[in-house]
PDB file of N, CA and C in Angstrom:
ATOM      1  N   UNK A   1      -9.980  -0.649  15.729  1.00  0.00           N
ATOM      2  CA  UNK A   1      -9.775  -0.869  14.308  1.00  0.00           C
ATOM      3  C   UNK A   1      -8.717  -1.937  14.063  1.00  0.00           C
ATOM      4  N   UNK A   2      -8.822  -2.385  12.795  1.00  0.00           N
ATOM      5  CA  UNK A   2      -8.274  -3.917  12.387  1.00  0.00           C
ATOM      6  C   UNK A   2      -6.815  -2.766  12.222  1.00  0.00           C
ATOM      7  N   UNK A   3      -5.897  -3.454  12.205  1.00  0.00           N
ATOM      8  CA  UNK A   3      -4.210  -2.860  11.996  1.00  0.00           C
ATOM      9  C   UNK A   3      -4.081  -3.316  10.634  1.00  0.00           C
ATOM     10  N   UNK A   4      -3.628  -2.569   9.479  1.00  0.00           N
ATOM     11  CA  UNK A   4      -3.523  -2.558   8.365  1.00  0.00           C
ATOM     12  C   UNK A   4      -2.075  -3.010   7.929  1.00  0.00           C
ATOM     13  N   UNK A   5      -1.400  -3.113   8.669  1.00  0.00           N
ATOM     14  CA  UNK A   5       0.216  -3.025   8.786  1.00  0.00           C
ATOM     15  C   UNK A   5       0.700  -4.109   7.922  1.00  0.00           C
ATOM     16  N   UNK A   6       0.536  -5.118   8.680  1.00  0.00           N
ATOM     17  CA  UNK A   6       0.255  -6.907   8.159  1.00  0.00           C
ATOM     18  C   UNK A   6      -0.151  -6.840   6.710  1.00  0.00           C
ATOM     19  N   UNK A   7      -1.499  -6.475   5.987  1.00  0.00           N
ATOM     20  CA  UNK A   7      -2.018  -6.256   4.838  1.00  0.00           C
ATOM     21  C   UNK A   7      -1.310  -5.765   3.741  1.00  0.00           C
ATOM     22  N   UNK A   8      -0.538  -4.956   4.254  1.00  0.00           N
ATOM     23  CA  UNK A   8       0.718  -4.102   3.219  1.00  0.00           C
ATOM     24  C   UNK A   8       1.686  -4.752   2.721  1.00  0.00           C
ATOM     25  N   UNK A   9       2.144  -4.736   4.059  1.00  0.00           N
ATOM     26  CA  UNK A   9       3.449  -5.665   4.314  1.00  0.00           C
ATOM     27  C   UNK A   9       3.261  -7.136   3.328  1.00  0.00           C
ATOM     28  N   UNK A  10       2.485  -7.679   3.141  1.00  0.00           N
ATOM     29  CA  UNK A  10       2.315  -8.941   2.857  1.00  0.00           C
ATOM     30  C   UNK A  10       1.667  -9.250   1.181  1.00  0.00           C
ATOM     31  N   UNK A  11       1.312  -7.628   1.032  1.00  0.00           N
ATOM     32  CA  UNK A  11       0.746  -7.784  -0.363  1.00  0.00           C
ATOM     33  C   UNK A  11       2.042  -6.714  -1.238  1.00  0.00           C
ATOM     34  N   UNK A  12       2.943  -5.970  -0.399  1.00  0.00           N
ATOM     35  CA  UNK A  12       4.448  -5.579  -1.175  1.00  0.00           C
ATOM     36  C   UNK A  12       5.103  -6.494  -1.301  1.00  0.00           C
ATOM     37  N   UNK A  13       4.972  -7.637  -0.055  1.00  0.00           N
ATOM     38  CA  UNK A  13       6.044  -8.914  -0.432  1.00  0.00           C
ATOM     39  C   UNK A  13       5.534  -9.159  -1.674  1.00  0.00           C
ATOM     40  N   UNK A  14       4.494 -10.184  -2.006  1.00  0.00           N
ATOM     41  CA  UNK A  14       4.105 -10.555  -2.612  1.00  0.00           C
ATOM     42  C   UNK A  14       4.261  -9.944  -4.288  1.00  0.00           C
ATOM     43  N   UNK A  15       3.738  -8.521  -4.383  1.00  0.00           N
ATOM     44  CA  UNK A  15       4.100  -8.167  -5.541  1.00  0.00           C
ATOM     45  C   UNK A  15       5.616  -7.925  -6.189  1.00  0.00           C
ATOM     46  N   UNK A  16       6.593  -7.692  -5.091  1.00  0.00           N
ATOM     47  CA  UNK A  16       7.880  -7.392  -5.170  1.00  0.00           C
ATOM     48  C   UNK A  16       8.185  -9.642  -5.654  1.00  0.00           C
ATOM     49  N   UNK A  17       7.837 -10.173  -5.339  1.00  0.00           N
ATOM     50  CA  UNK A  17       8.379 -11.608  -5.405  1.00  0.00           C
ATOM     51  C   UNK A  17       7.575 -11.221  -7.117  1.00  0.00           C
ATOM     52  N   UNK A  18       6.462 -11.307  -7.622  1.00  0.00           N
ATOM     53  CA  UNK A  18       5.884 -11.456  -8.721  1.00  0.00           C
ATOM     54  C   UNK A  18       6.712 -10.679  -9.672  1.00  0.00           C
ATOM     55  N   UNK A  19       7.548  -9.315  -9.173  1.00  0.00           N
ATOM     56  CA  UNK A  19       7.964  -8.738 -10.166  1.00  0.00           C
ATOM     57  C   UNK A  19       9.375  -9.413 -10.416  1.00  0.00           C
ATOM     58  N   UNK A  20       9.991 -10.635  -9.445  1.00  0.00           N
ATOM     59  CA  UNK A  20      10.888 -11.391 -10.044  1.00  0.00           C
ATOM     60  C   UNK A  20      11.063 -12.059 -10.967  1.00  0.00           C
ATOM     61  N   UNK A  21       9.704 -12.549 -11.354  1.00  0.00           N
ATOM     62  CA  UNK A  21       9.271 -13.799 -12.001  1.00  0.00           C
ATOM     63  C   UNK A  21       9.674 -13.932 -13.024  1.00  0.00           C
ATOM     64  N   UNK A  22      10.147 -12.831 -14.162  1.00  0.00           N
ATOM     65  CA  UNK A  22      10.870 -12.801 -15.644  1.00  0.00           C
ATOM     66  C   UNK A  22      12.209 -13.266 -15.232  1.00  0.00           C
ATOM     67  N   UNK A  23      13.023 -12.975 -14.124  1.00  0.00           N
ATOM     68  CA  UNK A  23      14.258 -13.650 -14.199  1.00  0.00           C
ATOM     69  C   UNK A  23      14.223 -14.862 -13.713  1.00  0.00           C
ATOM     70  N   UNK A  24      13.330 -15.557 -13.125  1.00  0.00           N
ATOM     71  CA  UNK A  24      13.375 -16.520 -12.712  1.00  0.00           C
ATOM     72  C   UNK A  24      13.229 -17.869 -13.500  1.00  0.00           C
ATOM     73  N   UNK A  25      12.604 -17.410 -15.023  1.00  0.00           N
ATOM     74  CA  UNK A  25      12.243 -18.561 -16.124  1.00  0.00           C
ATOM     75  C   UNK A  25      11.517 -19.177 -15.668  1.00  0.00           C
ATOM     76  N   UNK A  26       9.784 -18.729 -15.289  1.00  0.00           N
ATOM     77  CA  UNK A  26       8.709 -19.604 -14.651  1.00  0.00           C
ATOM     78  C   UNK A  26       7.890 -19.171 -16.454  1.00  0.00           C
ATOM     79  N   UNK A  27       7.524 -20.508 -16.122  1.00  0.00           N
ATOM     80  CA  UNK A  27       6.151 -20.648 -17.604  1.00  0.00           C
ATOM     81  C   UNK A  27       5.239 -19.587 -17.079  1.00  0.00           C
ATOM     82  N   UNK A  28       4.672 -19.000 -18.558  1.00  0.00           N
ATOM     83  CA  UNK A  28       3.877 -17.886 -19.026  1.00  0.00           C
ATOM     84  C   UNK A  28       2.389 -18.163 -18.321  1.00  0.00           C
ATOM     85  N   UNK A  29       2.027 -19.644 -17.984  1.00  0.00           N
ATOM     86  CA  UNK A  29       0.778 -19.303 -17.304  1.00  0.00           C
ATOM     87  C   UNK A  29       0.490 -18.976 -16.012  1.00  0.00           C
ATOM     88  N   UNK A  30       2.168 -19.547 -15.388  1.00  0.00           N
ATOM     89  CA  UNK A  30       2.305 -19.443 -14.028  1.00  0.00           C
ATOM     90  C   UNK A  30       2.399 -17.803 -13.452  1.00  0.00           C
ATOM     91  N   UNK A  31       3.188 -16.953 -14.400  1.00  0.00           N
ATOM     92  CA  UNK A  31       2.982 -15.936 -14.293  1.00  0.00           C
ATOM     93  C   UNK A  31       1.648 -15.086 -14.751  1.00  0.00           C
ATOM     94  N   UNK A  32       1.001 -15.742 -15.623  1.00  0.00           N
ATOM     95  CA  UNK A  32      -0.325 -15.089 -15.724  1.00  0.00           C
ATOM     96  C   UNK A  32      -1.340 -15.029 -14.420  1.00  0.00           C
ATOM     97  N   UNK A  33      -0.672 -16.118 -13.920  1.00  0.00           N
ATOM     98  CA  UNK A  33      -1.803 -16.690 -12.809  1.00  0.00           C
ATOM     99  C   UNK A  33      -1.628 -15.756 -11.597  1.00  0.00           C
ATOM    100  N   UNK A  34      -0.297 -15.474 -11.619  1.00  0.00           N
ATOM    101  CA  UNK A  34      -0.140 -14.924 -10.623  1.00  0.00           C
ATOM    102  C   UNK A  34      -0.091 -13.263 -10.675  1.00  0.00           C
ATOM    103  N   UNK A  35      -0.192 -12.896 -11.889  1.00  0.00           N
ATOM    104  CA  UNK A  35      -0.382 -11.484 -12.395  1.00  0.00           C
ATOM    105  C   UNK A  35      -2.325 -11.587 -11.998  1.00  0.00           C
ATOM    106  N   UNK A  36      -3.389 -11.956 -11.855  1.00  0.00           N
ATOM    107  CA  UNK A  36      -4.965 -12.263 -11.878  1.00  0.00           C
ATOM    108  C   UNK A  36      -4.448 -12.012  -9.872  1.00  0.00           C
ATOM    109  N   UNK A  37      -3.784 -13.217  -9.261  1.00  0.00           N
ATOM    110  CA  UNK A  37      -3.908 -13.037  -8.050  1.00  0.00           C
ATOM    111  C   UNK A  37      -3.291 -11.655  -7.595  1.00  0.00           C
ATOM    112  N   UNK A  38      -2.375 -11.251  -8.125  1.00  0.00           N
ATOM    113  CA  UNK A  38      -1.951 -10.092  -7.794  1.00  0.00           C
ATOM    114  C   UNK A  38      -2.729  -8.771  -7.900  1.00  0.00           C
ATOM    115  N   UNK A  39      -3.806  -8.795  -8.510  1.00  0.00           N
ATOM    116  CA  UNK A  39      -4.845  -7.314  -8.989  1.00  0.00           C
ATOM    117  C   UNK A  39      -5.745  -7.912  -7.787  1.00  0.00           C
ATOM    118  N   UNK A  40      -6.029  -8.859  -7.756  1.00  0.00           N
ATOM    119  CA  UNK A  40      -7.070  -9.268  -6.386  1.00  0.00           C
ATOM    120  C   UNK A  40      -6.520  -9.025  -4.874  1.00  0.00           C
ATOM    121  N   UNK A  41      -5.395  -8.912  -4.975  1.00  0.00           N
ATOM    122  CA  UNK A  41      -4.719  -8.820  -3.841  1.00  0.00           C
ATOM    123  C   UNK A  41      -4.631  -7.704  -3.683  1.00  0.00           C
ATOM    124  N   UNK A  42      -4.177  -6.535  -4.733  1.00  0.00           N
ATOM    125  CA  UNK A  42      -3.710  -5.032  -4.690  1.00  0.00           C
ATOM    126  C   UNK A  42      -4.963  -4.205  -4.508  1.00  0.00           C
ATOM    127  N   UNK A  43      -6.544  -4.920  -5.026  1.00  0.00           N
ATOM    128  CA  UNK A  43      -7.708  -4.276  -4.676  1.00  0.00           C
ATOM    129  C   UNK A  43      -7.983  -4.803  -3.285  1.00  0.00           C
ATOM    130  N   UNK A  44      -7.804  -6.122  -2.862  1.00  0.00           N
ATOM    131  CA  UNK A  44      -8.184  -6.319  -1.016  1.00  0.00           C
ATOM    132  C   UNK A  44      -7.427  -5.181  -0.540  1.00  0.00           C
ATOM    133  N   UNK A  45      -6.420  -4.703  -0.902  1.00  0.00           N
ATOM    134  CA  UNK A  45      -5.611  -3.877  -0.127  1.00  0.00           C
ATOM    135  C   UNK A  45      -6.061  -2.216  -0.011  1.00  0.00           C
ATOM    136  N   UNK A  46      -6.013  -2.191  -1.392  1.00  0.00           N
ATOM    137  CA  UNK A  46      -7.177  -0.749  -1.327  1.00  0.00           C
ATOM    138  C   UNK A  46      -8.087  -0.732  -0.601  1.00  0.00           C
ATOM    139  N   UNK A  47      -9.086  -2.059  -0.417  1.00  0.00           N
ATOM    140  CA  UNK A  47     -10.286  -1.938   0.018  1.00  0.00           C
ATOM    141  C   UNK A  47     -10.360  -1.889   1.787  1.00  0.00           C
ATOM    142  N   UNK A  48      -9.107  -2.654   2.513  1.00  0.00           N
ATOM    143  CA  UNK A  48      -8.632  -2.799   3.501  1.00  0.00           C
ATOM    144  C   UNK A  48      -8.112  -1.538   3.932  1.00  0.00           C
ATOM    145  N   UNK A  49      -7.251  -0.718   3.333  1.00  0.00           N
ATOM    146  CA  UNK A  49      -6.950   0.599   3.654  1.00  0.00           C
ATOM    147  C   UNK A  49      -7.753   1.964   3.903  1.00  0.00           C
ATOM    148  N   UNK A  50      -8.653   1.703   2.996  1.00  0.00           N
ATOM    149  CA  UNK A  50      -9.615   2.696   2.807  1.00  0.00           C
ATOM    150  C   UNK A  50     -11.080   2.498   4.174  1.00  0.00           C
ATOM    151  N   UNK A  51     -11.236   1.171   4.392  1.00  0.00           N
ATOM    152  CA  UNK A  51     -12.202   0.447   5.436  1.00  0.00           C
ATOM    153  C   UNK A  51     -11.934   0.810   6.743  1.00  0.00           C
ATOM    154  N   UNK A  52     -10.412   0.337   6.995  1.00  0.00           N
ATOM    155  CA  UNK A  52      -9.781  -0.094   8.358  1.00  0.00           C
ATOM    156  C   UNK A  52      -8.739   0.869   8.695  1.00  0.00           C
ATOM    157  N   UNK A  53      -8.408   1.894   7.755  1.00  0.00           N
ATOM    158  CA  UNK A  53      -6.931   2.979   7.998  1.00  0.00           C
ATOM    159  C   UNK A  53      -7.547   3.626   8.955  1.00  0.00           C
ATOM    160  N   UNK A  54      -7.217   4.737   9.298  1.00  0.00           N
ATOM    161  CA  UNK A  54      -7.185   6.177  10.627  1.00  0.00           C
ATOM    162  C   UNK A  54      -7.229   6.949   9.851  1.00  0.00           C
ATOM    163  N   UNK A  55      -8.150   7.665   9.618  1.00  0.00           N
ATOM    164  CA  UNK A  55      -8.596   9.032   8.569  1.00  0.00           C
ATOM    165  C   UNK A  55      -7.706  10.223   9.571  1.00  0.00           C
ATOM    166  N   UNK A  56      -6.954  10.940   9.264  1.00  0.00           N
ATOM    167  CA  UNK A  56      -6.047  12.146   9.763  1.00  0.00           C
ATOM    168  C   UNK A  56      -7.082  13.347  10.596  1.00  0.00           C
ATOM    169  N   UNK A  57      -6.549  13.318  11.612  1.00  0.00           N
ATOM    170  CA  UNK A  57      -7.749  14.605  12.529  1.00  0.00           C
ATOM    171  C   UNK A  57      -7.383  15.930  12.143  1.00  0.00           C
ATOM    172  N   UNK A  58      -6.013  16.320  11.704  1.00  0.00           N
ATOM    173  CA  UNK A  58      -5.530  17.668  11.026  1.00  0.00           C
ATOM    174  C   UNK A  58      -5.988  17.668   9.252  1.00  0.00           C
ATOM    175  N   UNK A  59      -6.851  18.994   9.442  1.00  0.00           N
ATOM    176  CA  UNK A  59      -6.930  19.412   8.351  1.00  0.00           C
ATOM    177  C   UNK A  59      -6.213  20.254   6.624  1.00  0.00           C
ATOM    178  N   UNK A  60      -6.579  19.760   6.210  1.00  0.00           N
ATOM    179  CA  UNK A  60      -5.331  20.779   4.715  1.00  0.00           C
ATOM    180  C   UNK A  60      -6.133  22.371   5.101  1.00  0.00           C
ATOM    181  N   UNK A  61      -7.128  22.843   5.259  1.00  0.00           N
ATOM    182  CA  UNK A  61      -7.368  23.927   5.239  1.00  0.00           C
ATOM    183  C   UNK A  61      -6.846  24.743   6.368  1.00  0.00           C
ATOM    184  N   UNK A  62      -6.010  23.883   7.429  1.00  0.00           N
ATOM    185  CA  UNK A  62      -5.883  24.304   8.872  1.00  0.00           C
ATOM    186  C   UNK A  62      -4.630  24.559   8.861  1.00  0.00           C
ATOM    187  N   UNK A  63      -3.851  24.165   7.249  1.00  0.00           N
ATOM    188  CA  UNK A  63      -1.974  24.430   7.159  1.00  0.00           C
ATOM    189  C   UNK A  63      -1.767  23.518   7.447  1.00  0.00           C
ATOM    190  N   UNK A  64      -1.959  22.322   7.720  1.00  0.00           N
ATOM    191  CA  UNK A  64      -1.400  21.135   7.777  1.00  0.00           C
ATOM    192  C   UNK A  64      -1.743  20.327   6.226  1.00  0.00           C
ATOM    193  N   UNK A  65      -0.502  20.164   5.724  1.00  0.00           N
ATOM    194  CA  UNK A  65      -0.673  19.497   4.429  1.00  0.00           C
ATOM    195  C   UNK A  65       0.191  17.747   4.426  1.00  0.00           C
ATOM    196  N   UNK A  66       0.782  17.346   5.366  1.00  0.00           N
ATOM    197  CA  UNK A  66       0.823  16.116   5.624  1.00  0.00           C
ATOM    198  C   UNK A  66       0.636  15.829   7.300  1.00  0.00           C
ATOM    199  N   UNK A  67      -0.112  14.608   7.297  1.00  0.00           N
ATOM    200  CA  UNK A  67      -0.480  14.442   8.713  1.00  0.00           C
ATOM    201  C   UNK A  67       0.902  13.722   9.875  1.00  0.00           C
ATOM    202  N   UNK A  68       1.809  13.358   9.100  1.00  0.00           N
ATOM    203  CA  UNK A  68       3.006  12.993   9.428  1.00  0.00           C
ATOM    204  C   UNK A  68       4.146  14.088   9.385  1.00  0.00           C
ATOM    205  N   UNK A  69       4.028  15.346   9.671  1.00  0.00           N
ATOM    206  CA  UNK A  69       4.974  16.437   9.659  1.00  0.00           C
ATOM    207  C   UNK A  69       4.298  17.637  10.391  1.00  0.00           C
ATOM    208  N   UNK A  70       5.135  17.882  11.876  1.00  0.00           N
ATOM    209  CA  UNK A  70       4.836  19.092  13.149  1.00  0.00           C
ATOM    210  C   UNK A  70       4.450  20.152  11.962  1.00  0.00           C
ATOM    211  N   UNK A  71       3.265  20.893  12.639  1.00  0.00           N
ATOM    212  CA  UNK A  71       2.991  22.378  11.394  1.00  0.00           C
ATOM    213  C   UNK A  71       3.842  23.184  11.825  1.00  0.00           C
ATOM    214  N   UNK A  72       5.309  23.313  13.274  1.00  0.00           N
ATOM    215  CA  UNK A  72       5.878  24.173  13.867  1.00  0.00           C
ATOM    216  C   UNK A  72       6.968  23.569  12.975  1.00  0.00           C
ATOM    217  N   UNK A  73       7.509  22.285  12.735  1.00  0.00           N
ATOM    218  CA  UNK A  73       8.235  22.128  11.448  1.00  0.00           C
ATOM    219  C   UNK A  73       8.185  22.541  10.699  1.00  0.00           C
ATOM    220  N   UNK A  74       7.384  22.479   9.783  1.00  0.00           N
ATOM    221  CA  UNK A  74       7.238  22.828   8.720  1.00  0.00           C
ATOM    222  C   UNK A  74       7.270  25.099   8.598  1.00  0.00           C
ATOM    223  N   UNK A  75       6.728  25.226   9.356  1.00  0.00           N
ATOM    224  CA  UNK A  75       7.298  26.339   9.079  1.00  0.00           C
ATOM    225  C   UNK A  75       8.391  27.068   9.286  1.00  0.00           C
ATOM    226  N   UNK A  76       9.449  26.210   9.882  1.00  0.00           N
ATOM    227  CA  UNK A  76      10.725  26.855   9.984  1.00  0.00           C
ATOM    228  C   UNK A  76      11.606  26.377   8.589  1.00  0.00           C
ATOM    229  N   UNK A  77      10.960  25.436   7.606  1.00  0.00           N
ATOM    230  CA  UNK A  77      11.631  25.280   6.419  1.00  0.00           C
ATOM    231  C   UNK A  77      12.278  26.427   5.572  1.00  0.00           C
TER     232      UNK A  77
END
């Protein structure tokens, strides 16, 4: 499977730089423009995640309710 890592990484930069853009005093189309590339970018990313991620082998019905936390953890909470 394709590594999704890169994809994230590169479309948080990206939106985190766009959400600068009001302090930065860039003209209204430049930010429009880049508000259009930014929904195209945030759906490649959905679409990339959902395609190319690692679907979790532990189940919610099995007591495992995040796939990133021991179920022997979690029950000593």
């Amino acid at each position: 499977m394709k590594p999704i890592k890169w994809t994230v990484i590169g479309v948080t930069i990206y939106l985190m730089f766009y959400a600068m853009m009001p302090f930065v005093n860039v003209a209204y189309a430049v930010v429009f423009l880049l508000f259009l590339i930014g929904n195209a970018l945030l759906l490649f990313m959905v679409y990339d995640v959902l395609k190319n991620g690692e679907a979790p082998t532990k189940k919610f019905d099995d007591g495992y309710w995040y796939s990133d936390i021991n179920k022997k953890y979690s029950e000593n909470l």
